[in-house]
C-alpha atoms as a PDB file:
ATOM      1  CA  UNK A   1       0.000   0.000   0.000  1.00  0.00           C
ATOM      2  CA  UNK A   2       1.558   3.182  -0.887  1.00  0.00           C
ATOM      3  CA  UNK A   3       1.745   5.882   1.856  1.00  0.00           C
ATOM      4  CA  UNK A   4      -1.502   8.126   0.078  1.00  0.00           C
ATOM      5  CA  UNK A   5      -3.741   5.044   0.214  1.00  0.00           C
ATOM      6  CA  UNK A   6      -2.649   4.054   3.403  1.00  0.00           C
ATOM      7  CA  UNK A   7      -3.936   7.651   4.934  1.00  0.00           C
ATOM      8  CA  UNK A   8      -6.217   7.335   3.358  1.00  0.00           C
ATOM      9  CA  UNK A   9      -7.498   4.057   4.662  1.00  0.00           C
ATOM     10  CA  UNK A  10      -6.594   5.202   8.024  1.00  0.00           C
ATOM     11  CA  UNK A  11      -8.923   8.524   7.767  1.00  0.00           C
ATOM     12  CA  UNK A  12     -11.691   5.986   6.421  1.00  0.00           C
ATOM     13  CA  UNK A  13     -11.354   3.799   9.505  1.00  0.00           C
ATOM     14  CA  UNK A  14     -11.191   6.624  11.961  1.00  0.00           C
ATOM     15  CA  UNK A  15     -14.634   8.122  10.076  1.00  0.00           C
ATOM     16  CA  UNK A  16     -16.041   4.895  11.017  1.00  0.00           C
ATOM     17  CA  UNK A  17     -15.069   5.016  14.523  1.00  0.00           C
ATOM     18  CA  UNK A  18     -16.725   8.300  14.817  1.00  0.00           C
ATOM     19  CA  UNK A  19     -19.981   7.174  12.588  1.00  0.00           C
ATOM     20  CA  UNK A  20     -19.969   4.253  15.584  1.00  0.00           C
ATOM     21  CA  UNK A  21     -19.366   6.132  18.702  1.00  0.00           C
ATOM     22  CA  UNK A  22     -22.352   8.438  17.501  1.00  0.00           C
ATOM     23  CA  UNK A  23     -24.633   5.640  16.917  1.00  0.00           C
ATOM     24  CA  UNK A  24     -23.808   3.779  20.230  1.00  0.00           C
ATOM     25  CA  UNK A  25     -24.386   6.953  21.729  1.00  0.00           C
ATOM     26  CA  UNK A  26     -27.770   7.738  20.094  1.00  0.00           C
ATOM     27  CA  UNK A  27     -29.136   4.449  21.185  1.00  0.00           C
ATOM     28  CA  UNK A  28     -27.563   5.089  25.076  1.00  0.00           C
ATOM     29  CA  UNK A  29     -25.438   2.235  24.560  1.00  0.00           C
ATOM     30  CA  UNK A  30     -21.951   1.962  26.994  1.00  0.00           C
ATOM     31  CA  UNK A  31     -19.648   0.616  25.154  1.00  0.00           C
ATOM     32  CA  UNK A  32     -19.598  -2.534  27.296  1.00  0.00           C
ATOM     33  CA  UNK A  33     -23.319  -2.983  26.580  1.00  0.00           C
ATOM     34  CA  UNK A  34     -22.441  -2.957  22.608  1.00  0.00           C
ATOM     35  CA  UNK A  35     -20.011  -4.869  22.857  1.00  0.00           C
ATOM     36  CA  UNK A  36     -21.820  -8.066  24.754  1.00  0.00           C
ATOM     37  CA  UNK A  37     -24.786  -7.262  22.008  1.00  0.00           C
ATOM     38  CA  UNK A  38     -22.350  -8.020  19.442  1.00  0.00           C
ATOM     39  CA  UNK A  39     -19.719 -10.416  20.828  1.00  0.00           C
ATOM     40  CA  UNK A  40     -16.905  -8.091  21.142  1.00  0.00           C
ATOM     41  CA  UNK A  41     -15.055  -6.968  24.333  1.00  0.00           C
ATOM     42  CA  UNK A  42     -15.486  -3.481  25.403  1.00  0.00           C
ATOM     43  CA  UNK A  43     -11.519  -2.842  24.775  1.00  0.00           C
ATOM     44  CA  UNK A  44     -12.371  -3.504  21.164  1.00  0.00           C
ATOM     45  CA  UNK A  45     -15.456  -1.406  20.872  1.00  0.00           C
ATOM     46  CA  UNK A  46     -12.506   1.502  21.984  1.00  0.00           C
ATOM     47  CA  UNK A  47     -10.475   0.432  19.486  1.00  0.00           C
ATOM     48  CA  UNK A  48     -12.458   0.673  16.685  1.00  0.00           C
ATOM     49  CA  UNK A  49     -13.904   4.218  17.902  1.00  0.00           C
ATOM     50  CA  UNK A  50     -10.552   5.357  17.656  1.00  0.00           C
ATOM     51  CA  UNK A  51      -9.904   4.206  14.711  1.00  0.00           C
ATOM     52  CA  UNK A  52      -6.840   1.885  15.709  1.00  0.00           C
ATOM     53  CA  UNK A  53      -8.248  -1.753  14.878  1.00  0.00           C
ATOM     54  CA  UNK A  54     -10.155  -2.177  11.721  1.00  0.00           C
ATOM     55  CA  UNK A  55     -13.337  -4.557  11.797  1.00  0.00           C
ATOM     56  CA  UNK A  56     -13.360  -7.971  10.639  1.00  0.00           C
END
């Protein structure tokens, strides 16, 4: 991946952290409570609102 793309990959995770943290939010959600809804650990729900761990 050359260093453009990978930014740009990067800014299109961390949009999708923010597009989740505002959903989870909406629906008054902790990010513990998502994550047992959806089989992830709570650490993980973090991560991917910060943008450092892409989904599977």
């Amino acid at each position: 991946m050359t260093g453009g793309s990978a930014r740009a990959a990067g800014a299109s995770w961390a949009e999708f952290g923010r597009r989740l943290r505002s959903l989870r939010r909406a629906a008054g959600l902790t990010q513990l409570q998502l994550g047992l809804r959806v089989g992830y650990h709570h650490s993980a729900v973090s991560k991917l609102e910060a943008g450092l761990r892409e989904p599977p």
